[in-house]
Protein backbone atom coordinates (compact mmCIF):
# COMPACT_ATOMS: atom_id res chain seq x y z
CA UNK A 1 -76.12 -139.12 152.39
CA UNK A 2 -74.69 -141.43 149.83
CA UNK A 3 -76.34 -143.85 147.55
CA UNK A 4 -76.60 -144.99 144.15
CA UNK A 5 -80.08 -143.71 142.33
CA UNK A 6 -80.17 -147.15 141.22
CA UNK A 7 -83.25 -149.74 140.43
CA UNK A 8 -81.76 -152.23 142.77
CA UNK A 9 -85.07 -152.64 144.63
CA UNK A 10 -83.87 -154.11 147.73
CA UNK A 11 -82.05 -150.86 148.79
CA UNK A 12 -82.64 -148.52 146.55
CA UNK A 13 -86.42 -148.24 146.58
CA UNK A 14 -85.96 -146.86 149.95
CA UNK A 15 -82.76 -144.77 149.88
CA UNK A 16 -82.94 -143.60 145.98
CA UNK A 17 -83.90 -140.01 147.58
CA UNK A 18 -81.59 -140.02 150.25
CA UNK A 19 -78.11 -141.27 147.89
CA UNK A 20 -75.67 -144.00 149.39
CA UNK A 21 -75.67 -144.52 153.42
CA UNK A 22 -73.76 -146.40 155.64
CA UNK A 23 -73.51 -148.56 158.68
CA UNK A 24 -70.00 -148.73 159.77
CA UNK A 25 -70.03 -152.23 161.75
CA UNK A 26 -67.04 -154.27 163.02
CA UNK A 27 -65.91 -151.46 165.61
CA UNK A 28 -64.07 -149.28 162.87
CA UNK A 29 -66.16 -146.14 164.00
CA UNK A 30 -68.06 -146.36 167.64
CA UNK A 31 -69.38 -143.01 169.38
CA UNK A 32 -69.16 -142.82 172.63
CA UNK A 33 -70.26 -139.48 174.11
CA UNK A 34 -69.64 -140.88 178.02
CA UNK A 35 -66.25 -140.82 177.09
CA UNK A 36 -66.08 -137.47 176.58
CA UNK A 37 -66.47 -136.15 179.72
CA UNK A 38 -63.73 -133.27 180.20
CA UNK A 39 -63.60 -133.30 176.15
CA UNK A 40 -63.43 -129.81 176.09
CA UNK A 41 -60.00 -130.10 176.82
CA UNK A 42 -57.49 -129.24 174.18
CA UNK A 43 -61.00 -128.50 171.96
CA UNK A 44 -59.60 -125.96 169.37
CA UNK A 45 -63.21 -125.60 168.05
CA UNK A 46 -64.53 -124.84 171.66
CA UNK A 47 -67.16 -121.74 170.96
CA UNK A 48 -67.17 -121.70 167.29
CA UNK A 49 -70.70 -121.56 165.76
CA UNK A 50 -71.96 -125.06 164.36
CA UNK A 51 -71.68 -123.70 160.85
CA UNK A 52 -67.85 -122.22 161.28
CA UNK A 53 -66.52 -125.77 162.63
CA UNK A 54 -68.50 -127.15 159.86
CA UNK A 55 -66.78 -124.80 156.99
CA UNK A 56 -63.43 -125.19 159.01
CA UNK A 57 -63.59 -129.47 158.76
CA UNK A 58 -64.39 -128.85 155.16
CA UNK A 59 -61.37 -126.15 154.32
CA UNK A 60 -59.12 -128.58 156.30
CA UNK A 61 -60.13 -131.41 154.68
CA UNK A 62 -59.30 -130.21 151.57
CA UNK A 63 -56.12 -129.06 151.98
CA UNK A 64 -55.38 -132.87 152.76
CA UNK A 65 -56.04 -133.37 149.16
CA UNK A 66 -56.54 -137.02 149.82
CA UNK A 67 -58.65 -139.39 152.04
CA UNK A 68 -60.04 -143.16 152.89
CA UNK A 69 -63.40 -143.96 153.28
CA UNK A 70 -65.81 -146.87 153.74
CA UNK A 71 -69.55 -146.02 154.26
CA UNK A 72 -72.32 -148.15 154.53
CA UNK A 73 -76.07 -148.29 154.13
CA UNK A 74 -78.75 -150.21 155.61
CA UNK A 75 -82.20 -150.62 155.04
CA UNK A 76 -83.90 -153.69 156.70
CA UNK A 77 -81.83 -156.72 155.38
CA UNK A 78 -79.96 -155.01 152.67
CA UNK A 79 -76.99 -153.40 152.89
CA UNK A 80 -74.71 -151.20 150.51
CA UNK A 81 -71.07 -150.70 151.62
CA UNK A 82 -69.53 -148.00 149.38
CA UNK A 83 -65.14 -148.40 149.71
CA UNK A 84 -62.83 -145.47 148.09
CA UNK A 85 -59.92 -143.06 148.27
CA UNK A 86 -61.08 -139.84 146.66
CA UNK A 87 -58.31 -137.09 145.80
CA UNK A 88 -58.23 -133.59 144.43
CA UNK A 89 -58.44 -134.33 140.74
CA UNK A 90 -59.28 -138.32 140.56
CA UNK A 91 -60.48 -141.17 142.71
CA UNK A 92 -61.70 -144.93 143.49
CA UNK A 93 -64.49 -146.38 144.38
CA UNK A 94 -65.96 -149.82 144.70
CA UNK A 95 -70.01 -150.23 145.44
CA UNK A 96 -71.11 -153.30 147.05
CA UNK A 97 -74.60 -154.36 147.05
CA UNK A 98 -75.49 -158.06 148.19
CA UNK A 99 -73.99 -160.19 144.97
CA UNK A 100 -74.16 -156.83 142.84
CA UNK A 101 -70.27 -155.33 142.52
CA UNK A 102 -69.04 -152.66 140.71
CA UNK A 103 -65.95 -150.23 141.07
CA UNK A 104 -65.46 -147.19 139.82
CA UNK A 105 -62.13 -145.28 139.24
CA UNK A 106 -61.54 -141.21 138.11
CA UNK A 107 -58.27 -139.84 136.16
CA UNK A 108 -59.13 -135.71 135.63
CA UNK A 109 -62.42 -135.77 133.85
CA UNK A 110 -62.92 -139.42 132.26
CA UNK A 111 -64.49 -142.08 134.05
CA UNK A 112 -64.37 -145.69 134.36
CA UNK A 113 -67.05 -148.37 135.16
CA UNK A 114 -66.61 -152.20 135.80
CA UNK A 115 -68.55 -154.65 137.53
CA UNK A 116 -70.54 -157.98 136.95
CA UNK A 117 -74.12 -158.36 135.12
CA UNK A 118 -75.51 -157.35 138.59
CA UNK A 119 -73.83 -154.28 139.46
CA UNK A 120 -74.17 -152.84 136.15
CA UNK A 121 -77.87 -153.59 135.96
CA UNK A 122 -79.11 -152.99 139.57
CA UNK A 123 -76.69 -150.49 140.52
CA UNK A 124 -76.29 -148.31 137.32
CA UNK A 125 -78.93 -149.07 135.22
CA UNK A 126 -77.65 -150.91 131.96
CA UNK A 127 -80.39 -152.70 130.60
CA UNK A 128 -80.15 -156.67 130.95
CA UNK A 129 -78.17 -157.52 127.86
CA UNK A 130 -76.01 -154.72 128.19
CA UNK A 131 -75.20 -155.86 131.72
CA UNK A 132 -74.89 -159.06 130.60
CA UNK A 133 -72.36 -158.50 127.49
CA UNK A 134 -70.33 -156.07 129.47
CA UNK A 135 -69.84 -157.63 132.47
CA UNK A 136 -65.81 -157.49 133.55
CA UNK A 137 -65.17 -154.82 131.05
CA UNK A 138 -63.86 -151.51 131.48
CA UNK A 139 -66.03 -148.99 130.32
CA UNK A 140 -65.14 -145.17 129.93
CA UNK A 141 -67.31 -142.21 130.16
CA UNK A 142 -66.63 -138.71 129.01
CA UNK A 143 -68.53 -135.47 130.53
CA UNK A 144 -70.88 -135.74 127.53
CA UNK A 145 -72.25 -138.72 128.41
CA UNK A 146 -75.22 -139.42 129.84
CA UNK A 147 -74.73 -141.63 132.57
CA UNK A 148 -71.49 -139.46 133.10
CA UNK A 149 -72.58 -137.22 136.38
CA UNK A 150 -74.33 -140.74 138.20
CA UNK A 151 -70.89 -142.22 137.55
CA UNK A 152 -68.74 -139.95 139.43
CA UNK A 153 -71.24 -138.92 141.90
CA UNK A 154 -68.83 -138.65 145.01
CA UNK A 155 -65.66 -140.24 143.79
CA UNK A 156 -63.05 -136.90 143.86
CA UNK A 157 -62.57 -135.44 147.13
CA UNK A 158 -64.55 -132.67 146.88
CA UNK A 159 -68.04 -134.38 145.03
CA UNK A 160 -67.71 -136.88 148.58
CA UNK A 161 -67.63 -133.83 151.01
CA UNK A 162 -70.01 -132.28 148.93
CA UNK A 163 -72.69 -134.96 148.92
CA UNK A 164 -72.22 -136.22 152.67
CA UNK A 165 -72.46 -132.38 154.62
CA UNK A 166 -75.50 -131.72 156.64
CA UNK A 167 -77.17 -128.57 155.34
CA UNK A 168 -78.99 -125.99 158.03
CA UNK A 169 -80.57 -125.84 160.08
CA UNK A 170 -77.13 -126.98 162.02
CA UNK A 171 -76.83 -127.63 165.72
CA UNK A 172 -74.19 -128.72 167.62
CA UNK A 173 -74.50 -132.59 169.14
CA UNK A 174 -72.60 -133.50 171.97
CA UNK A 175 -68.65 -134.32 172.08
CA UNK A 176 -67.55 -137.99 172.15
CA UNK A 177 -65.31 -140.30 170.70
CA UNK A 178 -65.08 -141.61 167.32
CA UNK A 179 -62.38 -144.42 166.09
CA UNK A 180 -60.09 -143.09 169.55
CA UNK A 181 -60.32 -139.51 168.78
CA UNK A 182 -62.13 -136.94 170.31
CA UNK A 183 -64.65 -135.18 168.52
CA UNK A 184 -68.09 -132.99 168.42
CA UNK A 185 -70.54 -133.46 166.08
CA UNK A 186 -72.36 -131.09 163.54
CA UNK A 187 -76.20 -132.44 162.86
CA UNK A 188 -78.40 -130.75 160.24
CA UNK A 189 -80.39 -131.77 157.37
CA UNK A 190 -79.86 -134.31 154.54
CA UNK A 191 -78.53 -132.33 151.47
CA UNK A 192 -80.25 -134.68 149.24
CA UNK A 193 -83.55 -134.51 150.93
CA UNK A 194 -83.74 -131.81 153.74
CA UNK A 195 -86.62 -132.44 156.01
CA UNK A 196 -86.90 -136.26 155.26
CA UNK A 197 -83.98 -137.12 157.97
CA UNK A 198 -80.29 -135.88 159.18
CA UNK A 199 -76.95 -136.34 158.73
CA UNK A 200 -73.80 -136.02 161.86
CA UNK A 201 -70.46 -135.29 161.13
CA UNK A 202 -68.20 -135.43 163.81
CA UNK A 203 -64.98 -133.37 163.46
CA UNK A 204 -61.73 -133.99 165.30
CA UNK A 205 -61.55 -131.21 167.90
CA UNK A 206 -57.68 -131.33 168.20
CA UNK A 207 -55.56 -129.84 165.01
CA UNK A 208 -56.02 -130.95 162.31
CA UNK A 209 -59.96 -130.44 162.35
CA UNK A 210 -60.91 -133.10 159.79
CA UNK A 211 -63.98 -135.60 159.73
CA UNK A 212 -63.58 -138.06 161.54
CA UNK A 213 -66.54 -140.11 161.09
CA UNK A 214 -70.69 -139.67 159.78
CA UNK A 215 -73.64 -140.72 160.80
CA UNK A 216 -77.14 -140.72 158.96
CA UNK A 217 -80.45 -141.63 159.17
CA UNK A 218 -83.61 -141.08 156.67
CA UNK A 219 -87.29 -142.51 156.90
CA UNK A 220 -89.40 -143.00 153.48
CA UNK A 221 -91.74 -145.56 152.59
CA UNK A 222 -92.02 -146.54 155.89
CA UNK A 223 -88.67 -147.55 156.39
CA UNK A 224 -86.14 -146.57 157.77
CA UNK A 225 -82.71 -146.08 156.23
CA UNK A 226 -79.33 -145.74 158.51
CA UNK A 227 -76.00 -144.64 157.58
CA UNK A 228 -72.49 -144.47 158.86
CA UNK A 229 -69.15 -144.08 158.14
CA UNK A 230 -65.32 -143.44 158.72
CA UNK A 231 -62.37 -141.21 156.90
CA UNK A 232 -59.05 -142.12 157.76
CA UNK A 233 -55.39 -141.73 156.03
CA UNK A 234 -55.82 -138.00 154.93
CA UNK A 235 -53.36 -136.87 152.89
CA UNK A 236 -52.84 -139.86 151.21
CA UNK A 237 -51.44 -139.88 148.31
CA UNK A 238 -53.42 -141.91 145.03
CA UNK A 239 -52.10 -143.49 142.40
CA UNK A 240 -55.08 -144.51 140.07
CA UNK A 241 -54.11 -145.65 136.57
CA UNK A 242 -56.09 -146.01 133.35
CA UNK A 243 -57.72 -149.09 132.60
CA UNK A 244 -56.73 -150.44 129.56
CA UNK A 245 -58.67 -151.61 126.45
CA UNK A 246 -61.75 -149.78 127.88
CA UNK A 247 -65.09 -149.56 125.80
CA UNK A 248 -66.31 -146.02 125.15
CA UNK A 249 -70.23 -145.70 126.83
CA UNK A 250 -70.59 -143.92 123.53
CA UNK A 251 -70.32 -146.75 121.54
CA UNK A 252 -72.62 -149.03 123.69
CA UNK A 253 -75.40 -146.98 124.90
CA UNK A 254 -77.73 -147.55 122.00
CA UNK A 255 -77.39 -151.24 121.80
């Protein structure tokens, strides 16, 4: 599951353990497993193990090199909607939290932050007059840095697979329909907190056998946190370029 380890304490309190989630409203993704019936038809993952159609989506997936997302988190009244294309070697993201915005983008190993006061404060950490003095700027971060790895937690293609596949125990859910195309689902375990709630990802049964869509939930602190989201346009081709007049984090993170 994704989410920001953030201190933005309206989501984040709850879903800190359990990374960035999603509620995919508005129709984009609805599962329907009624309208599977006779979905086994033209299923080329029809008696593969869960695990196998699981590593199969994922090798697939990657040979795309390229994909859409949109995934979104809620947690009572908050919600966290998490936009991006994420490639082989770079990627885009923007983070929405209430008022709180940020975007991040990835060109081969450098990073780069904007957002307002909010999202730099709530979402990533800054302190308040950082936040506040850097808000709208560009801001670059190098492996070395600290804040580096929370930065481009799930941006590139691989990170975002990564992050969002169930870990074992795995079963195999019912078939059904996700955005129009058939699918069957592989549940299992949170990766970033096994035990503590479980993660769906439904895989296209018809060739190409890519995600099609996720679905999440986690309970902690006596909430309950619920995720879902949609991958469209693989293959897609990205064409992120470098912000310019961007501030080093080096030169910043003391003050």
């Amino acid at each position: 599951m994704l989410l920001r380890p953030a201190r933005h304490q309206k989501v984040c309190s709850t879903i800190r353990s359990v990374r960035r989630k999603l509620v995919l409203s508005l129709g984009a993704i609805m599962l329907s497993a009624a309208s599977a019936c006779g979905g086994s038809q033209g299923n080329s993952l029809q008696g593969m193990a869960p695990g196998a159609i699981l590593s199969h989506a994922m090798t697939e997936a990657v040979k795309f090199g390229g994909v859409h997302y949109v995934l979104r988190t809620t947690s009572g009244g908050s919600t966290q909607t998490v936009t991006g294309d994420a490639g082989t070697n770079d990627g885009a993201q923007s983070i929405v939290i209430g008022s709180d915005q940020t975007v991040v983008e990835m060109i081969g190993t450098t990073a780069f932050l904007r957002g307002n006061a909010g999202g730099l404060e709530n979402v990533f950490g800054f302190s308040p007059a950082q936040a506040t003095k850097y808000a709208g700027t560009w801001i670059s971060f190098q492996r070395r840095d600290s804040l580096y790895p929370t930065v481009v937690q799930a941006v590139t293609l691989s990170s975002l697979l990564s992050e969002l596949r169930p870990v074992p125990p795995l079963v195999e859910s019912s078939p059904g329909t996700v955005a129009g195309q058939q699918v069957v689902g592989v549940r299992g375990d949170l990766r970033s907190s096994p035990g503590e709630g479980e993660a769906t990802f439904w895989v296209a049964t018809a060739a190409p056998n890519v995600p099609v869509g996720i679905d999440a939930q986690a309970t902690g602190k006596n909430k309950t946190v619920t995720q879902v989201g949609v991958f469209s346009k693989w293959g897609e081709r990205l064409r992120v370029k470098t912000p310019l007049g961007s501030a080093p984090f080096s030169s910043l993170a003391s003050k």
